[in-house]
C-alpha atoms as a PDB file:
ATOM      1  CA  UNK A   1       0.000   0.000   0.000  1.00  0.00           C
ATOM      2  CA  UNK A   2       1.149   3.352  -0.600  1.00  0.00           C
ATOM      3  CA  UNK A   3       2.781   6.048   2.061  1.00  0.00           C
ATOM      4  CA  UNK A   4       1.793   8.828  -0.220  1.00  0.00           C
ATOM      5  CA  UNK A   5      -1.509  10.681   0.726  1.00  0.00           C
ATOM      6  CA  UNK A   6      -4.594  10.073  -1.048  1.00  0.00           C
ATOM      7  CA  UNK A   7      -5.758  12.707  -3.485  1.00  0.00           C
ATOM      8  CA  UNK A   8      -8.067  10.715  -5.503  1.00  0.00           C
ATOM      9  CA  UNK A   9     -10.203   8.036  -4.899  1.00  0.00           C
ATOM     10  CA  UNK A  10     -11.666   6.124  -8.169  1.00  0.00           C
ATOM     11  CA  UNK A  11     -15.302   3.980  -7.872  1.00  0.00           C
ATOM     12  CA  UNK A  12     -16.813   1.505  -9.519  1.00  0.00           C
ATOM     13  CA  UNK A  13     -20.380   2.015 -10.135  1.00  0.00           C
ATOM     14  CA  UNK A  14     -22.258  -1.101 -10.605  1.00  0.00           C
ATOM     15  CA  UNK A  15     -21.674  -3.397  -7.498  1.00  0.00           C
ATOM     16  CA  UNK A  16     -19.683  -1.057  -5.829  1.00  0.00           C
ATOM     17  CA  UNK A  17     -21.551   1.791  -5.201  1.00  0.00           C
ATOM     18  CA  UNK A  18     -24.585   0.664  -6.914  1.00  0.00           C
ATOM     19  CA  UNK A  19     -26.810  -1.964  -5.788  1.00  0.00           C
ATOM     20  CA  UNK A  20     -26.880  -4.772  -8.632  1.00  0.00           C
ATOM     21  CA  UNK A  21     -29.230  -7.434  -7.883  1.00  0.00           C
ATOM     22  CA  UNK A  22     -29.023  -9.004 -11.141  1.00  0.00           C
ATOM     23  CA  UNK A  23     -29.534  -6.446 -13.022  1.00  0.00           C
ATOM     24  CA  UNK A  24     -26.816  -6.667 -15.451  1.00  0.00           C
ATOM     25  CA  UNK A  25     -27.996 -10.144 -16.072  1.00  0.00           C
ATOM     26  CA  UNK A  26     -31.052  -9.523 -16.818  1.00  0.00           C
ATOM     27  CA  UNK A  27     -30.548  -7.188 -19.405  1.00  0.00           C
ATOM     28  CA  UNK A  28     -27.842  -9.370 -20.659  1.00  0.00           C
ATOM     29  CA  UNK A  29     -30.656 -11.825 -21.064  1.00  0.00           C
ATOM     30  CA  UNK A  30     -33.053  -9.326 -22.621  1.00  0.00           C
ATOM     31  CA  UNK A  31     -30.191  -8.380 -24.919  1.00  0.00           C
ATOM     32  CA  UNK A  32     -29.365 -11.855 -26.130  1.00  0.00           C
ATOM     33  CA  UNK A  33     -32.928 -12.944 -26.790  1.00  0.00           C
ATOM     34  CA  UNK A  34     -34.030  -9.661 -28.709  1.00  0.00           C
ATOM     35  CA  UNK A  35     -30.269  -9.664 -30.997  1.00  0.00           C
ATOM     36  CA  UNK A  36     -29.518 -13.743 -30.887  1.00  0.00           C
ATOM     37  CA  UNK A  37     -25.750 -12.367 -30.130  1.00  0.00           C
ATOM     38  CA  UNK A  38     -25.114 -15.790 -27.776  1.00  0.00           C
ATOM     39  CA  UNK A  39     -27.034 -17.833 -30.290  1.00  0.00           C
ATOM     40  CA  UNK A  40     -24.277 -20.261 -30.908  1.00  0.00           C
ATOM     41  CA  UNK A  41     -23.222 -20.782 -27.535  1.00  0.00           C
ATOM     42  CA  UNK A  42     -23.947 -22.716 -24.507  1.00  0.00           C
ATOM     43  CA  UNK A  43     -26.568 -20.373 -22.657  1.00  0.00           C
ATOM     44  CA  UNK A  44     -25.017 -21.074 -19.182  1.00  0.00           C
ATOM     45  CA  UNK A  45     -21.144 -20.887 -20.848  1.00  0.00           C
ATOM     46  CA  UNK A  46     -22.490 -17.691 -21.968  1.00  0.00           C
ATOM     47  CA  UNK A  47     -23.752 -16.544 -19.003  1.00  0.00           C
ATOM     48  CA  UNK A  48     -21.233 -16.993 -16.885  1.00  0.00           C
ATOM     49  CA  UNK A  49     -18.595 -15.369 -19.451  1.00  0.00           C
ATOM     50  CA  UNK A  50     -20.525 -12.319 -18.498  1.00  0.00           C
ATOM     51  CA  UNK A  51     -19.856 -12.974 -14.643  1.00  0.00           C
ATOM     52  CA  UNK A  52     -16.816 -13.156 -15.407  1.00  0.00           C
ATOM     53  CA  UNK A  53     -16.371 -10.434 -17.133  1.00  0.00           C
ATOM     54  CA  UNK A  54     -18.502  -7.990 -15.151  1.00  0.00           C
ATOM     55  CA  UNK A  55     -16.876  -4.091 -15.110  1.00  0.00           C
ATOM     56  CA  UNK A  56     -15.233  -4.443 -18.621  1.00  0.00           C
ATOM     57  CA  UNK A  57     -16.696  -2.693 -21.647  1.00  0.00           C
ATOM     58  CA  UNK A  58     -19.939  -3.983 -22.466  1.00  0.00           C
ATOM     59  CA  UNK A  59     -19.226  -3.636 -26.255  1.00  0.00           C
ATOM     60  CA  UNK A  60     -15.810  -5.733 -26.095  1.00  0.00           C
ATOM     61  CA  UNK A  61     -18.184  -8.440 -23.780  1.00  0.00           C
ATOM     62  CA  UNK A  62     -20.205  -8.276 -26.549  1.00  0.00           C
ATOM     63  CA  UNK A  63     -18.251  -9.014 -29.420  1.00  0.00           C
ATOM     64  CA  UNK A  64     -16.641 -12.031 -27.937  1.00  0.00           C
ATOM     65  CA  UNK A  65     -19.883 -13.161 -27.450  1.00  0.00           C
ATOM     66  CA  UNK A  66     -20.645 -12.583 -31.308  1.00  0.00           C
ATOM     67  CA  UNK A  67     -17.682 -14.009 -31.867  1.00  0.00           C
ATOM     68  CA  UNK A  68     -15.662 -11.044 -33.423  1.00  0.00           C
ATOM     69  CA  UNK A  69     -19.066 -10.078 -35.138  1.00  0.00           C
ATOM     70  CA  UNK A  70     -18.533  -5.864 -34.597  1.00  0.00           C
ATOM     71  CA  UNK A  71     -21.758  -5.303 -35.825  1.00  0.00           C
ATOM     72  CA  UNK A  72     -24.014  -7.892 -33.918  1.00  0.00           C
ATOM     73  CA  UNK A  73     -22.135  -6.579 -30.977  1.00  0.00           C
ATOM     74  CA  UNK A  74     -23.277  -2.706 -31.224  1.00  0.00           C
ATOM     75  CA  UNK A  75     -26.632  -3.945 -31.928  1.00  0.00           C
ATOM     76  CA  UNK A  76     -26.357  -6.439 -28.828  1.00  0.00           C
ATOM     77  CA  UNK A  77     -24.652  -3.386 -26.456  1.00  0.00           C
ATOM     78  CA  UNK A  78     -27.553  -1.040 -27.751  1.00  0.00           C
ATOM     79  CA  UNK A  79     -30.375  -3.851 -26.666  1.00  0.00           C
ATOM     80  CA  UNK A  80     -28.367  -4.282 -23.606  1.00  0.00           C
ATOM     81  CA  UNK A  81     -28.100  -0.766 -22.146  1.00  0.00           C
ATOM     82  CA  UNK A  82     -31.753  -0.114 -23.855  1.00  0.00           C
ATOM     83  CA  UNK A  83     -32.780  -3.109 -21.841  1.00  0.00           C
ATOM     84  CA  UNK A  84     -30.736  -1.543 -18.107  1.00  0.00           C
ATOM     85  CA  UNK A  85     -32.161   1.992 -18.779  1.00  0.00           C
ATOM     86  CA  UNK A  86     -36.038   0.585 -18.869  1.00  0.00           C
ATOM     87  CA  UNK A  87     -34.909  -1.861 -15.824  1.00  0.00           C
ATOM     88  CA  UNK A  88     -33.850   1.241 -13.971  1.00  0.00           C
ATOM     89  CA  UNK A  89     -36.806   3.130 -15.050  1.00  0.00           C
ATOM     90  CA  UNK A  90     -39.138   0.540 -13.629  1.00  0.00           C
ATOM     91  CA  UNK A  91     -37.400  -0.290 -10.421  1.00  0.00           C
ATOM     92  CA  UNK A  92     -35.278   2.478  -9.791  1.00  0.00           C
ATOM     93  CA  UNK A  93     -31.262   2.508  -8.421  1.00  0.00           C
ATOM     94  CA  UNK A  94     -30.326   2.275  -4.944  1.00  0.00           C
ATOM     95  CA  UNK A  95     -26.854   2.951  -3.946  1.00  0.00           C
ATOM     96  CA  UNK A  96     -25.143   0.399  -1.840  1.00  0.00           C
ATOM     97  CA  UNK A  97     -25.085   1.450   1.896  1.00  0.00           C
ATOM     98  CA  UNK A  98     -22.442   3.440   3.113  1.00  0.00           C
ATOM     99  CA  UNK A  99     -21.646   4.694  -0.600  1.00  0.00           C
ATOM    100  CA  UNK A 100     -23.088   8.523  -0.244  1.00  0.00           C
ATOM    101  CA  UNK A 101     -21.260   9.228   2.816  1.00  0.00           C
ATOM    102  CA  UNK A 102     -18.025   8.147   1.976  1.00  0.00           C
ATOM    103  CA  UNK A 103     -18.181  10.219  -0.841  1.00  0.00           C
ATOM    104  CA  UNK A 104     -19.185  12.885   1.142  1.00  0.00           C
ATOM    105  CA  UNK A 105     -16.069  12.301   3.601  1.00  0.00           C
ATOM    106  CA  UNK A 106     -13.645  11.977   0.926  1.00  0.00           C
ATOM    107  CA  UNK A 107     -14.231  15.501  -0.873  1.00  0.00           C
ATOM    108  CA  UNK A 108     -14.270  17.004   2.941  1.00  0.00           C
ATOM    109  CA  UNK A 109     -10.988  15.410   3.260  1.00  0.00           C
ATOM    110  CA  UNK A 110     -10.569  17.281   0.066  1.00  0.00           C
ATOM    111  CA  UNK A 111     -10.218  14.359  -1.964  1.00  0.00           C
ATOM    112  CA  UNK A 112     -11.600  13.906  -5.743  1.00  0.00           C
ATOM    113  CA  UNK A 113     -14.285  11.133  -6.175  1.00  0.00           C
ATOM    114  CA  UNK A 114     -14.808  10.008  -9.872  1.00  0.00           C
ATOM    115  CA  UNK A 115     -16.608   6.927 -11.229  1.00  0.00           C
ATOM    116  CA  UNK A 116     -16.058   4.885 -13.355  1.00  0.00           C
ATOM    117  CA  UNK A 117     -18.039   1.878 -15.622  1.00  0.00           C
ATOM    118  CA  UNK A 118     -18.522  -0.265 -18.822  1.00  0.00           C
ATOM    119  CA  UNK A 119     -21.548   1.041 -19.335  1.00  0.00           C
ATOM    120  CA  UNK A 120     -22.040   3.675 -21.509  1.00  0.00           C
ATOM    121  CA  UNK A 121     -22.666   7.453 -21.254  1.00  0.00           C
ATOM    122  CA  UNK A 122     -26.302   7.200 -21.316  1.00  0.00           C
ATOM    123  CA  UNK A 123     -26.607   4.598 -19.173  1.00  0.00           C
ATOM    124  CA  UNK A 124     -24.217   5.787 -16.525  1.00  0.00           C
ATOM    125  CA  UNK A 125     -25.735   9.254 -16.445  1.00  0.00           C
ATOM    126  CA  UNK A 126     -28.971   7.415 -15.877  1.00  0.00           C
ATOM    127  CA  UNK A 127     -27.918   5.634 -13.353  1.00  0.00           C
ATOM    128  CA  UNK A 128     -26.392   9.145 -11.461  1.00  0.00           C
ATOM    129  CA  UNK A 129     -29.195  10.866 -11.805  1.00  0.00           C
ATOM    130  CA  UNK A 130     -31.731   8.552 -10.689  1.00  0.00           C
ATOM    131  CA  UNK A 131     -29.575   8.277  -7.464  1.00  0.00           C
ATOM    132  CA  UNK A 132     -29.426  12.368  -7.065  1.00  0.00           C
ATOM    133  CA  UNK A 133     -25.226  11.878  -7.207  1.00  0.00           C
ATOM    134  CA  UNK A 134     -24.639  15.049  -9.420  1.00  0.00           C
ATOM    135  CA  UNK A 135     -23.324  17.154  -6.571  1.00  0.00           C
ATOM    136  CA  UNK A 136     -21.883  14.269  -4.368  1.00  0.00           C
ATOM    137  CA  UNK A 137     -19.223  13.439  -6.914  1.00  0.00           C
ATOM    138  CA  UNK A 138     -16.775  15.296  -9.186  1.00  0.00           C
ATOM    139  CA  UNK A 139     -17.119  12.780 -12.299  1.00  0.00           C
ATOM    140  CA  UNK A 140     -17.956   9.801 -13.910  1.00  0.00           C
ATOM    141  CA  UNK A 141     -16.279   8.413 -16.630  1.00  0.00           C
ATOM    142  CA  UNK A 142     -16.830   5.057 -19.532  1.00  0.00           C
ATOM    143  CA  UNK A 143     -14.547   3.433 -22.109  1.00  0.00           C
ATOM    144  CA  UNK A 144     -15.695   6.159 -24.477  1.00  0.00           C
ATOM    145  CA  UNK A 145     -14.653   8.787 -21.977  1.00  0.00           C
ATOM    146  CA  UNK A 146     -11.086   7.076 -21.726  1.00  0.00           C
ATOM    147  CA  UNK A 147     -10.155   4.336 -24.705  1.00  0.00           C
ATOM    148  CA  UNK A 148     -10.382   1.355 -23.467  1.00  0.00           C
ATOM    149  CA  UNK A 149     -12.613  -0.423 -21.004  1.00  0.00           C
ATOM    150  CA  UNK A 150     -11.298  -2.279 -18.221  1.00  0.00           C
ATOM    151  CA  UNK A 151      -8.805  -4.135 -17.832  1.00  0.00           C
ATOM    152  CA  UNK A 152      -6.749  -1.840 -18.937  1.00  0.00           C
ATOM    153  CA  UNK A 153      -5.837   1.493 -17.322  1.00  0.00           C
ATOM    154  CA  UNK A 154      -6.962   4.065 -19.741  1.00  0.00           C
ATOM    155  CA  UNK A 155     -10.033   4.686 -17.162  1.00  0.00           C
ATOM    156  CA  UNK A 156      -8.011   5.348 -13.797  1.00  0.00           C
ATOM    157  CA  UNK A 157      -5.287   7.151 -16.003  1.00  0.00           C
ATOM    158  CA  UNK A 158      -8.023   9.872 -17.213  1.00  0.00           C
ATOM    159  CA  UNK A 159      -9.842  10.227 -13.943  1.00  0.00           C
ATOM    160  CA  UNK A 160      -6.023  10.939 -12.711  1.00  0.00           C
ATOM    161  CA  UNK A 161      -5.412  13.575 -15.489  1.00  0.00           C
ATOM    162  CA  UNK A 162      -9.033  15.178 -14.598  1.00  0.00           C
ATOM    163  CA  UNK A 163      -8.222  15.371 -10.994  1.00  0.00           C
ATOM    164  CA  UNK A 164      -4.473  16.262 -11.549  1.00  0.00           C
ATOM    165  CA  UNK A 165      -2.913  14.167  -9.174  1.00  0.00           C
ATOM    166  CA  UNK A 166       0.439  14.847  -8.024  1.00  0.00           C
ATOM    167  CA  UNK A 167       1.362  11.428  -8.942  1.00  0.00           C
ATOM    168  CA  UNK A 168      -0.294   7.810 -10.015  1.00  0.00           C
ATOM    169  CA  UNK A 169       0.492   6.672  -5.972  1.00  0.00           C
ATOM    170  CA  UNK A 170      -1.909   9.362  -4.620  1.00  0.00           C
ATOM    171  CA  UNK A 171      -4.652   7.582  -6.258  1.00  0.00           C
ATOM    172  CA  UNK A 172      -6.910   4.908  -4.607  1.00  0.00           C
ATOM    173  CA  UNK A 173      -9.303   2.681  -6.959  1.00  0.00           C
ATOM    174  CA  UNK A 174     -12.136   0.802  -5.365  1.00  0.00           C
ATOM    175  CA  UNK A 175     -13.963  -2.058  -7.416  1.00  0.00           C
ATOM    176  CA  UNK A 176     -16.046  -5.732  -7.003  1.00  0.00           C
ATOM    177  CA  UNK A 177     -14.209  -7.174 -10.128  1.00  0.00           C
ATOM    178  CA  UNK A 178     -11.113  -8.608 -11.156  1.00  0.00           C
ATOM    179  CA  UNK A 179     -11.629  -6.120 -14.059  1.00  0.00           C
ATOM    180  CA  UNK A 180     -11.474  -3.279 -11.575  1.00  0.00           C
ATOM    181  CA  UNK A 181      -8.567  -4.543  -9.928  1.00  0.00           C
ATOM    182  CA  UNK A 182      -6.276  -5.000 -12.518  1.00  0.00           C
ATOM    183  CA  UNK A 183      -7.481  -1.420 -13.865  1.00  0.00           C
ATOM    184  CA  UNK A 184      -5.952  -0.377 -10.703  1.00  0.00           C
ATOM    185  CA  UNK A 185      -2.924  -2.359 -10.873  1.00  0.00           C
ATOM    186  CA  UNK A 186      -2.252  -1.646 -14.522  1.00  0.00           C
ATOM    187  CA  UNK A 187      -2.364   2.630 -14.204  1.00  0.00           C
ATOM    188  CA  UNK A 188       0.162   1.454 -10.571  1.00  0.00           C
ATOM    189  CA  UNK A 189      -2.343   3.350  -8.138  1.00  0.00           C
ATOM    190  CA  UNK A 190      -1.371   3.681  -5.047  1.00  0.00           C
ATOM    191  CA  UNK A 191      -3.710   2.284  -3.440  1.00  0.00           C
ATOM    192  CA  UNK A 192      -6.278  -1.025  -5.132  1.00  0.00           C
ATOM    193  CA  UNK A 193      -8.992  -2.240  -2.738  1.00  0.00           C
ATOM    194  CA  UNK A 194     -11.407  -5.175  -3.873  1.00  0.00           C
ATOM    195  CA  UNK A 195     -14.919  -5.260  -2.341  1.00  0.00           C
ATOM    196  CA  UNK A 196     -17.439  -8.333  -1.952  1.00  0.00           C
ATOM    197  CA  UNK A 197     -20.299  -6.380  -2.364  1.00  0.00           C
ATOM    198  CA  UNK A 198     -20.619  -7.282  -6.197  1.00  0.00           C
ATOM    199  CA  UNK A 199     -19.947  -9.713  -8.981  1.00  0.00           C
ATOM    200  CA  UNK A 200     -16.677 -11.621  -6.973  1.00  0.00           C
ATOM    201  CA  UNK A 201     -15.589 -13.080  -4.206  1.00  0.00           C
ATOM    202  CA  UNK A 202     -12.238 -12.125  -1.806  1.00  0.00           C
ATOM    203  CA  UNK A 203     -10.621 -15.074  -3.099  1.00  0.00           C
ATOM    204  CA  UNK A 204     -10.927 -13.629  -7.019  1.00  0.00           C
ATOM    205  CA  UNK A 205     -10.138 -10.058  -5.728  1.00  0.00           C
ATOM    206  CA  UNK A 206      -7.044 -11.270  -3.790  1.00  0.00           C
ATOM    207  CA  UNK A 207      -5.752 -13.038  -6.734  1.00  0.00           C
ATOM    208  CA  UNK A 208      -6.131 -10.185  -8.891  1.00  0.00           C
ATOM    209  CA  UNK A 209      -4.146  -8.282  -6.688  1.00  0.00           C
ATOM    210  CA  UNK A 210      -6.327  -6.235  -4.563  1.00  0.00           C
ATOM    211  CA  UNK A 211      -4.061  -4.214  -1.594  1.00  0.00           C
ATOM    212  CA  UNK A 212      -6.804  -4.567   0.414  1.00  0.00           C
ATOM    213  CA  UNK A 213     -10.803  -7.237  -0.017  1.00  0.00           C
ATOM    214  CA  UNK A 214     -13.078  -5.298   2.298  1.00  0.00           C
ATOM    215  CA  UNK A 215     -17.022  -6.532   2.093  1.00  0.00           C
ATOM    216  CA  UNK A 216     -18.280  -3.015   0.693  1.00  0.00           C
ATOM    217  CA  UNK A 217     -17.415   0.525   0.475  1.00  0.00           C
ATOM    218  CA  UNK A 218     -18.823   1.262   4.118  1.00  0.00           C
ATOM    219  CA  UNK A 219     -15.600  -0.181   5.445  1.00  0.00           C
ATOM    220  CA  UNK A 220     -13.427   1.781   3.511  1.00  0.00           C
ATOM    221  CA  UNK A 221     -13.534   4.052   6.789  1.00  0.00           C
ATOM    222  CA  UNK A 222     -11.417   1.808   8.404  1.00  0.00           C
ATOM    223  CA  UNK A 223      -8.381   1.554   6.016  1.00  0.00           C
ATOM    224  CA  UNK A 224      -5.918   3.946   7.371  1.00  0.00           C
ATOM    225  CA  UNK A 225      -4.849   5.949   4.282  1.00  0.00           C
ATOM    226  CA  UNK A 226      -8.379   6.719   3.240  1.00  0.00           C
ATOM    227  CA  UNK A 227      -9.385   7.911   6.959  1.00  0.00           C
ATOM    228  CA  UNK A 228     -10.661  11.215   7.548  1.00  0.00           C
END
């Protein structure tokens, strides 16, 4: 873990700050019956690849899925955040407990908060604005926002630019999946903390190499670099 003080703290939405509860799958499933994109797999192979792959970019989820297919893919990712927006609409977001106030602590500490997702633009803003977050954070970002999705670091590298850190160690990324961890691990933050709360378990965080596997972002009081 890093010595250097924290100056930015990077969130995953979905799992991590949002509530989930299957959501993702269910659109997935919406997605895939309206477009055919999983048509020649194994429904519960394909299923699970999207467990697996939860927090990368939806569209590069997609085309493996379609098997290189570009095309089906954007017509898959459209169904599929088409599909999240009306789930949304219908039963609304709920942020995970603890979530609000800890970004509320962090930007007293005067730490940035941004987050970050696979979704896209439209679906992220959705997603902030049906939880009131416009004033509680200081960004949100997606692959489009960045280059590329998750695993790679393009995402924590641009929320570091935006918040012009002093350095990649004074940055802190919080996530539920391997995709978030190696995100982390990739742009060298300072600071990479795995939380249960979502699509994976400790053991997957751990192995990822998460700093820190808490079981959501209510604990994140207790790590000492992040205490205010």
């Amino acid at each position: 873990m890093t010595s250097t003080p924290i100056e930015l703290i990077v969130l995953d939405m979905a799992g991590t700050t949002v509530r989930d509860d299957g959501v993702v799958e269910r659109a997935f499933q919406r997605a895939a019956e309206s477009t055919g994109v999983a048509a020649d797999l194994d429904w519960d192979a394909a299923l699970q690849y999207v467990r697996d792959t939860m927090g990368q970019s939806k569209i590069d989820v997609f085309t493996h899925l379609a098997g290189g297919d570009r095309v089906k893919a954007e017509e898959a990712t459209a169904a599929f955040e088409a599909a999240y927006a009306d789930l949304i609409a219908t039963e609304g977001a709920e942020a995970i407990p603890g979530a609000e106030d800890l970004f509320r602590a962090q930007r007293a500490a005067g730490r940035s908060v941004i987050l970050t997702t696979g979704f896209a633009p439209v679906t992220r803003d959705a997603i902030i604005d049906a939880l009131g977050w416009r004033e509680l954070i200081d960004g949100a970002l997606s692959p489009v926002d960045a280059g590329r999705g998750r695993p790679y670091p393009d995402l924590v590298l641009t929320a570091a630019l935006r918040a012009r850190v002093s350095s990649m160690s004074a940055v802190a990324v919080i996530g539920d999946t391997a995709s978030d961890i190696g995100s982390g691990t990739s742009a060298r933050a300072g600071l990479v903390i795995g939380v249960t709360s979502g699509a994976h378990d400790a053991a997957v965080l751990a192995g990822a190499g998460a700093d820190a596997v808490l079981g959501s972002v209510a604990e994140i009081r207790d790590v000492p670099a992040l205490a205010v």
